[in-house]
N, C-alpha and C. Protein backbone atom coordinates (compact mmCIF):
# COMPACT_ATOMS: atom_id res chain seq x y z
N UNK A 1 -133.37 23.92 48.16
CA UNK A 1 -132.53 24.93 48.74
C UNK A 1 -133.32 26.20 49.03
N UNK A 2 -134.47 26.35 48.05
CA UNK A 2 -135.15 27.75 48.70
C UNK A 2 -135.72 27.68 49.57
N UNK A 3 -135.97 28.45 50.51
CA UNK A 3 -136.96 28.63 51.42
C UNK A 3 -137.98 29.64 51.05
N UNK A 4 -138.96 29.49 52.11
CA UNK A 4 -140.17 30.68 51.98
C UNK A 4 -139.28 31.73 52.23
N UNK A 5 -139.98 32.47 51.34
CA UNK A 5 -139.32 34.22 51.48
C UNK A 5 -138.24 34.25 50.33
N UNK A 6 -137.75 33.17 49.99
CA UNK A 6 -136.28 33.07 48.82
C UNK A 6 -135.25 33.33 49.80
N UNK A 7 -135.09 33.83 50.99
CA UNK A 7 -133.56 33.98 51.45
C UNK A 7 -132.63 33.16 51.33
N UNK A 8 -132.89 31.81 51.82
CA UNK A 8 -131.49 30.93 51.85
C UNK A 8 -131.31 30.66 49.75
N UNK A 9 -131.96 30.96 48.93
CA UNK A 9 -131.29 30.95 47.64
C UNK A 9 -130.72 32.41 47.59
N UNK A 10 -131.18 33.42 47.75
CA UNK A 10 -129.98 34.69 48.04
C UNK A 10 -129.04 34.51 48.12
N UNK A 11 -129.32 34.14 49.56
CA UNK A 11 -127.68 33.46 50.02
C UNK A 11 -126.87 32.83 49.56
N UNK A 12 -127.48 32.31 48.81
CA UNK A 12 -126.09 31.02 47.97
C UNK A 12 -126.15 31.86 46.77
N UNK A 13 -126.67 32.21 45.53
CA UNK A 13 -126.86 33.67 44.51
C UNK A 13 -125.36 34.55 45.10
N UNK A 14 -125.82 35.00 46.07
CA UNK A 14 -124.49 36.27 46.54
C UNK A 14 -123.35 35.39 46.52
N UNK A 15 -123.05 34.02 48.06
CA UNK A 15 -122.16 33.84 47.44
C UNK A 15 -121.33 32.74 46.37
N UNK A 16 -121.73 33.02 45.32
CA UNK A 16 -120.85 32.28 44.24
C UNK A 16 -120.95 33.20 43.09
N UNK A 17 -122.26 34.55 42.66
CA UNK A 17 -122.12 35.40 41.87
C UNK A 17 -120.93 35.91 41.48
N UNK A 18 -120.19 36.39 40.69
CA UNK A 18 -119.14 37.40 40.56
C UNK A 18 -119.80 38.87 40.03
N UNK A 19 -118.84 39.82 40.37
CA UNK A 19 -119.45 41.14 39.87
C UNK A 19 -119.45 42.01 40.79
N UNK A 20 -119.40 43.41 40.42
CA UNK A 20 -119.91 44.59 41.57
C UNK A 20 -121.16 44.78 41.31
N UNK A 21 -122.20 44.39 40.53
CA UNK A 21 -123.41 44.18 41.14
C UNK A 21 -124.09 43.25 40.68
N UNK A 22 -125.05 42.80 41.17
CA UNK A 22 -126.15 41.70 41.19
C UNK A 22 -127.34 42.03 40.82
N UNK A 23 -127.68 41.35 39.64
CA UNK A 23 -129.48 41.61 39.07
C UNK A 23 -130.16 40.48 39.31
N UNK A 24 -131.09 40.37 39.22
CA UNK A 24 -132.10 39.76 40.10
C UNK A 24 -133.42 39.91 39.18
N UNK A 25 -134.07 39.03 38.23
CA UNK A 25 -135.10 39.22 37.91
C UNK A 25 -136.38 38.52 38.10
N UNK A 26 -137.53 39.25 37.97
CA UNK A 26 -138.54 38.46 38.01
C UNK A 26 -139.53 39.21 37.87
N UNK A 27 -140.91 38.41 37.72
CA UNK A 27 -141.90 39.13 37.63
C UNK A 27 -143.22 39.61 38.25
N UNK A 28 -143.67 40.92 37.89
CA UNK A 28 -144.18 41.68 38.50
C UNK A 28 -145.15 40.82 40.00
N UNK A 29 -145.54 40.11 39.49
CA UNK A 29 -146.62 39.13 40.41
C UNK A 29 -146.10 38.23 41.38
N UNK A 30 -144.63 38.14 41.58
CA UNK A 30 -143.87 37.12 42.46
C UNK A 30 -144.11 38.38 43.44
N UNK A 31 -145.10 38.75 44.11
CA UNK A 31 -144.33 39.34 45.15
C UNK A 31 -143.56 39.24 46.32
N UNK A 32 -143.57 37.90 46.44
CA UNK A 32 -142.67 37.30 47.96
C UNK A 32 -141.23 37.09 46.89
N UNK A 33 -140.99 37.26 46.27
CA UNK A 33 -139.71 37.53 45.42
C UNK A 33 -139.00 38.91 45.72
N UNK A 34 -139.80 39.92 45.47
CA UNK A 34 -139.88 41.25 45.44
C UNK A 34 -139.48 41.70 47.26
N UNK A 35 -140.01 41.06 48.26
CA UNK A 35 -140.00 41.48 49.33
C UNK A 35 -138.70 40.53 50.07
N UNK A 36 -138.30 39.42 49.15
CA UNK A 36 -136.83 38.53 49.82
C UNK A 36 -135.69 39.42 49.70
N UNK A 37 -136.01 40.23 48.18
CA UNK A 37 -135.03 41.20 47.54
C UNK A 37 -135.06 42.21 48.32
N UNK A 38 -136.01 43.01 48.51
CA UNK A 38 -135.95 44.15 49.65
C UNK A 38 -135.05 43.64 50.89
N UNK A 39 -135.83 42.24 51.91
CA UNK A 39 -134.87 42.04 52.94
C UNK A 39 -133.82 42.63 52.89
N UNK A 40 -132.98 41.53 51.52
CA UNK A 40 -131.49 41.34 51.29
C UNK A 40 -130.89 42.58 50.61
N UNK A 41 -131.88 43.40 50.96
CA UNK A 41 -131.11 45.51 50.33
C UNK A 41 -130.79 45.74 48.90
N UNK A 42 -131.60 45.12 48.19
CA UNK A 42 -131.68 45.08 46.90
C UNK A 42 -132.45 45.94 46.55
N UNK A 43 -132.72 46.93 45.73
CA UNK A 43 -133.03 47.96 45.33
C UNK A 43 -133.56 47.80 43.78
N UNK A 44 -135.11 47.93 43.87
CA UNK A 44 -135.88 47.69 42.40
C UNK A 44 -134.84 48.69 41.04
N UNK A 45 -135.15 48.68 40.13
CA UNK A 45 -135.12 49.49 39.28
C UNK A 45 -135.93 49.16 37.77
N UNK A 46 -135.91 50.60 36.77
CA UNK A 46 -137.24 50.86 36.36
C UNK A 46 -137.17 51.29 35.29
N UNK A 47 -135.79 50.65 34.85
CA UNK A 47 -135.32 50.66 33.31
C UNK A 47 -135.11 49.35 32.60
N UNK A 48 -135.70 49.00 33.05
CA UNK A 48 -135.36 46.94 32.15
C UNK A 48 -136.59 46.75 30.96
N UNK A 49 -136.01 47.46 30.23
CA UNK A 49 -137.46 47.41 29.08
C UNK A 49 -137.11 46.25 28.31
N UNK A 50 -136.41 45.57 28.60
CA UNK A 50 -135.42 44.22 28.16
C UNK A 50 -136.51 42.98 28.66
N UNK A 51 -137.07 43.22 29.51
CA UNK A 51 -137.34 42.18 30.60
C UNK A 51 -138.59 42.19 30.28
N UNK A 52 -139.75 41.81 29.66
CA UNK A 52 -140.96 42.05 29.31
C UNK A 52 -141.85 40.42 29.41
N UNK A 53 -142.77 40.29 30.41
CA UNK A 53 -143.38 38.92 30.15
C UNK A 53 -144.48 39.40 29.55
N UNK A 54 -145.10 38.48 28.50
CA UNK A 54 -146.55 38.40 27.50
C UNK A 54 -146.51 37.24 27.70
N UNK A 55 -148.19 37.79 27.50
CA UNK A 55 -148.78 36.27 27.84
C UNK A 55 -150.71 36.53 26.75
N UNK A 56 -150.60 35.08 26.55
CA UNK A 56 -151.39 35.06 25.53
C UNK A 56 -153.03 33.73 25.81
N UNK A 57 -154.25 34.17 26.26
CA UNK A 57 -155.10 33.42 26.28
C UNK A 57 -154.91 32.51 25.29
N UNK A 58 -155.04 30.88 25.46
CA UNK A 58 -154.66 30.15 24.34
C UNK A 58 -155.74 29.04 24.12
N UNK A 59 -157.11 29.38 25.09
CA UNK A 59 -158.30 28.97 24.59
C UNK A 59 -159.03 28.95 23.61
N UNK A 60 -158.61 30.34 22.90
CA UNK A 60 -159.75 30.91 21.82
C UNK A 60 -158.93 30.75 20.43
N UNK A 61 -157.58 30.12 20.34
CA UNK A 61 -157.33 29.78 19.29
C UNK A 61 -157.57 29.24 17.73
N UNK A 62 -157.69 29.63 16.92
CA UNK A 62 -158.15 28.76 15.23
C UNK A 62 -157.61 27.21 15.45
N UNK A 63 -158.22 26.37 14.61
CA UNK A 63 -157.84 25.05 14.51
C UNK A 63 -156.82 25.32 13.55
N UNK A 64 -155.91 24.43 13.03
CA UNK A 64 -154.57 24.84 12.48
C UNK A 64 -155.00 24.44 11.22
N UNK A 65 -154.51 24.84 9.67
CA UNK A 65 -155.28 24.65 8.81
C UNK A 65 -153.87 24.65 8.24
N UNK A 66 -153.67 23.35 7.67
CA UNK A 66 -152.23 23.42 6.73
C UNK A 66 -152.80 23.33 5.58
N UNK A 67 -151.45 23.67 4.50
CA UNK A 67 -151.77 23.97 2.80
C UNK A 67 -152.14 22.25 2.58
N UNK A 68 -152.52 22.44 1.17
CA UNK A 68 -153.44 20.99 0.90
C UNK A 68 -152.35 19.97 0.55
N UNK A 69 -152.34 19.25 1.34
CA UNK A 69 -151.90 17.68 1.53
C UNK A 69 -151.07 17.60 2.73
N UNK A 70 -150.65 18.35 3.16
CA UNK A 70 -149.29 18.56 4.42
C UNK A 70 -150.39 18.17 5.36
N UNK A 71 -149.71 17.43 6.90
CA UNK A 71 -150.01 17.08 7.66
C UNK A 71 -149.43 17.84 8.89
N UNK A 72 -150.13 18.32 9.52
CA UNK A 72 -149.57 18.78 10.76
C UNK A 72 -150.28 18.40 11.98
N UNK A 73 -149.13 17.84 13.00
CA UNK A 73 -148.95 16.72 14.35
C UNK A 73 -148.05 17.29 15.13
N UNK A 74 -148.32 16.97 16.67
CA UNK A 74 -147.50 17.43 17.36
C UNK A 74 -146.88 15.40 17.22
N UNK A 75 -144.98 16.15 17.31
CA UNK A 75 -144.92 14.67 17.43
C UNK A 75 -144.87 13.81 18.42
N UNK A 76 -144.30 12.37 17.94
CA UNK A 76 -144.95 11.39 18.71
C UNK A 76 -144.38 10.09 18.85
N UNK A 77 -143.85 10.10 20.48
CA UNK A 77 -143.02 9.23 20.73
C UNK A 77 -141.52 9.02 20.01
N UNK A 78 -140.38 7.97 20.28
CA UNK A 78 -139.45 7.78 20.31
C UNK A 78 -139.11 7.73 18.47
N UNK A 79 -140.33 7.26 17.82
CA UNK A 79 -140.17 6.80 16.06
C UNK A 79 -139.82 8.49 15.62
N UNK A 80 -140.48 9.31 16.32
CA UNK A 80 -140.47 10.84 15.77
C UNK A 80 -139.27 11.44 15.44
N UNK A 81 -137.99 10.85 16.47
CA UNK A 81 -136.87 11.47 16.96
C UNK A 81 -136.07 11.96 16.28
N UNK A 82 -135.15 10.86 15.30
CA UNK A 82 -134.52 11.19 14.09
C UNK A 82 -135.03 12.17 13.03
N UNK A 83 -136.27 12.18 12.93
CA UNK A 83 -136.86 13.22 11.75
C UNK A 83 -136.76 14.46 12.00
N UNK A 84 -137.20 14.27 13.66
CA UNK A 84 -137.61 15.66 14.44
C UNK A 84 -135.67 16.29 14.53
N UNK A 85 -134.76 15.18 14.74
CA UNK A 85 -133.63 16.00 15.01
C UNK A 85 -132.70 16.28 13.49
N UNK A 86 -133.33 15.65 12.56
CA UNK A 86 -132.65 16.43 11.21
C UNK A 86 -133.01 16.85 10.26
N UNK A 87 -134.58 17.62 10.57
CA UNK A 87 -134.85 18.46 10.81
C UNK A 87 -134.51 20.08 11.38
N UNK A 88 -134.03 19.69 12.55
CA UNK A 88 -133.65 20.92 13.36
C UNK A 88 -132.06 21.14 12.46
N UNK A 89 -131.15 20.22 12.60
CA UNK A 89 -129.97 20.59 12.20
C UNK A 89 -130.54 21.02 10.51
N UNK A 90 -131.36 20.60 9.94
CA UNK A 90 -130.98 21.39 8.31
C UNK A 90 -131.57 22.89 8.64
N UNK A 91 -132.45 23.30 9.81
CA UNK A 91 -132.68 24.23 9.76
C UNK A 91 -132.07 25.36 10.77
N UNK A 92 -131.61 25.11 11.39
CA UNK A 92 -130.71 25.78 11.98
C UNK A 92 -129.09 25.39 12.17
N UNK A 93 -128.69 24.88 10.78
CA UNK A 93 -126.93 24.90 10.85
C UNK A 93 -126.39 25.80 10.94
N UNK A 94 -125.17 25.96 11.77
CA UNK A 94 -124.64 24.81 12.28
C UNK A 94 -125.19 24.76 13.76
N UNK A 95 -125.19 23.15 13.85
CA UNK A 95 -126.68 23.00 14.83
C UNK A 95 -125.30 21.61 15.79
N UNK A 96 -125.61 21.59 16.85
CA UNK A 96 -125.34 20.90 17.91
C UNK A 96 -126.25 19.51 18.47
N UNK A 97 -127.46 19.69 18.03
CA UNK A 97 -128.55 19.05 18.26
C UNK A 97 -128.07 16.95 17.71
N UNK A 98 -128.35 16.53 18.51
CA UNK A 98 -128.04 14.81 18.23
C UNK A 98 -129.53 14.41 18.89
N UNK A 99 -129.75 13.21 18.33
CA UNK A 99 -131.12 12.29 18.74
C UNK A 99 -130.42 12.32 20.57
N UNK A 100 -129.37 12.21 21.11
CA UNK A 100 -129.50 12.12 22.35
C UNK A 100 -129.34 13.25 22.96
N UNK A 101 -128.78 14.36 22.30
CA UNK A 101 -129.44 15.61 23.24
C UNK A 101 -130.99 16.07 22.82
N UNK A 102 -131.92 15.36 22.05
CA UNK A 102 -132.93 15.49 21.79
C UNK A 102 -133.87 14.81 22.94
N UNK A 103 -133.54 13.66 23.08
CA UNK A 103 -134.26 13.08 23.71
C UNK A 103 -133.86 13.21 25.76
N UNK A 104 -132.73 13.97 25.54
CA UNK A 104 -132.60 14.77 26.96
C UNK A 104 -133.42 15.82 27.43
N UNK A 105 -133.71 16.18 25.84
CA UNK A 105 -134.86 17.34 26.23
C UNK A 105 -136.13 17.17 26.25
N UNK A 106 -136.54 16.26 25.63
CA UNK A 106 -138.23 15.52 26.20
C UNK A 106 -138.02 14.89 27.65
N UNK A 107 -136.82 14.78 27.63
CA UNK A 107 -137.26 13.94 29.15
C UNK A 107 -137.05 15.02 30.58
N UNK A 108 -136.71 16.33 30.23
CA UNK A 108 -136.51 17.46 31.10
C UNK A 108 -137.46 18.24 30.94
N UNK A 109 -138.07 18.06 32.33
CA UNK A 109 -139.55 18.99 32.65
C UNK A 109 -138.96 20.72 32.25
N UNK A 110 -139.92 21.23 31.91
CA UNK A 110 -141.68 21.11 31.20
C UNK A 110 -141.77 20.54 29.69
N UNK A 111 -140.61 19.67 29.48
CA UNK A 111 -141.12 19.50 27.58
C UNK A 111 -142.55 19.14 27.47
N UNK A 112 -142.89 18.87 26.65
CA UNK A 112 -144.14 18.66 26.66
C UNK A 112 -144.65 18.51 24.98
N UNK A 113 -144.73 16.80 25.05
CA UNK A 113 -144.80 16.65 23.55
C UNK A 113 -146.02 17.03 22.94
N UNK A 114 -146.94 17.37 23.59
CA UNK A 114 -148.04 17.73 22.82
C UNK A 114 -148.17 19.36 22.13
N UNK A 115 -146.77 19.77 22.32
CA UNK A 115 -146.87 21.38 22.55
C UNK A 115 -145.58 21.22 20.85
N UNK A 116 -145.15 20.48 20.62
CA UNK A 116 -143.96 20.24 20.33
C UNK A 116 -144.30 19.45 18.70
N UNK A 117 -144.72 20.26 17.69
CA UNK A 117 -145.69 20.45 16.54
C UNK A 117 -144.58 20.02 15.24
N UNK A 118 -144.96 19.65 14.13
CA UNK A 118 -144.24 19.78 12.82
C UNK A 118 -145.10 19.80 11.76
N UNK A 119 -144.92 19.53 10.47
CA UNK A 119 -145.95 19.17 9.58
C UNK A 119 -144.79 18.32 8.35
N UNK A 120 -145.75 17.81 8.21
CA UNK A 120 -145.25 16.45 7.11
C UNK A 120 -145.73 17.00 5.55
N UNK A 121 -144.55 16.90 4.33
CA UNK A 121 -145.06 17.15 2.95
C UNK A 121 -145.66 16.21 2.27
N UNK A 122 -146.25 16.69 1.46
CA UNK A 122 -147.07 15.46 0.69
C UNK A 122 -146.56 14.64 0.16
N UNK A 123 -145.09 15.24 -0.45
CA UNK A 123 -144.11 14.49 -1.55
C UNK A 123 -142.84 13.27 -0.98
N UNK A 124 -143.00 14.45 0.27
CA UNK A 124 -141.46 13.52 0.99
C UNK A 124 -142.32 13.22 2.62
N UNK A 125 -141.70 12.09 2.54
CA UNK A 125 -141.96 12.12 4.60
C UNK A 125 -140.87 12.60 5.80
N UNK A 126 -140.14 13.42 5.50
CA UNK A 126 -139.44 14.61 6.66
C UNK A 126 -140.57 15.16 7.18
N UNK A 127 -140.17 15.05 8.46
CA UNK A 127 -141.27 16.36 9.55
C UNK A 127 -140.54 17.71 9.32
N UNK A 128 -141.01 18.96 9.36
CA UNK A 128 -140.89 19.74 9.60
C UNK A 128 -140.99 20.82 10.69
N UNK A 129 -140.33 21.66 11.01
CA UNK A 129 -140.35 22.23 12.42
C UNK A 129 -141.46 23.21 12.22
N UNK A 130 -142.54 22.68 13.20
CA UNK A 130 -143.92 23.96 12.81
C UNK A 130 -143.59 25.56 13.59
């Protein structure tokens, strides 16, 4: 639906938005973002201290060094699932999370299992959320 420039997503943005006004964010470096918004008479502003992107070189990182005996893995594959999802629910109850909205979310770009970490105790085999 977008086109170059973003207009025809404007267009559809305006109409189905509700509201007397419309925000619009993005960042500093989109500038063909910045100039669709101008077209469409949108007017910057210079108070959104809300809105902040960081960003972090992630080359020069430490190797990960867990306490002695714990294992830490990004996990891995479909066997991971159940651990990985009760897990999440003991740690964030009350939690919504099921093995199939889990595995909706590996399969919706950008997951990315290698990014997607836990660590294992020495005593028990639960993963943990790293």
């Amino acid at each position: 639906m977008a086109t170059v420039g973003g207009l025809e997503v404007l267009d559809w943005f305006e109409d189905r938005a509700t509201g007397e006004e419309l925000t619009v964010y993005f960042l500093d470096r989109e500038v063909h973002i910045a100039e669709a918004l101008k077209q469409k008479g949108y007017v910057p502003q210079d108070d959104d201290a809300y809105n902040v992107h960081m960003t972090r070189d992630l080359s020069d990182l430490p190797a990960v060094k867990a306490p002695q005996g714990f294992k830490v893995r990004h996990f891995q594959g479909l066997q991971d699932i159940p651990g990985r999802v009760a897990v999440h629910r003991a740690a964030f109850h009350p939690c919504r999370v099921t093995e199939e909205s889990y595995t909706n979310v590996r399969n919706a770009w950008p997951y990315r299992e290698d990014l997607d970490w836990g660590s294992r105790r020495p005593t028990a085999g639960s993963l943990r959320i790293a």
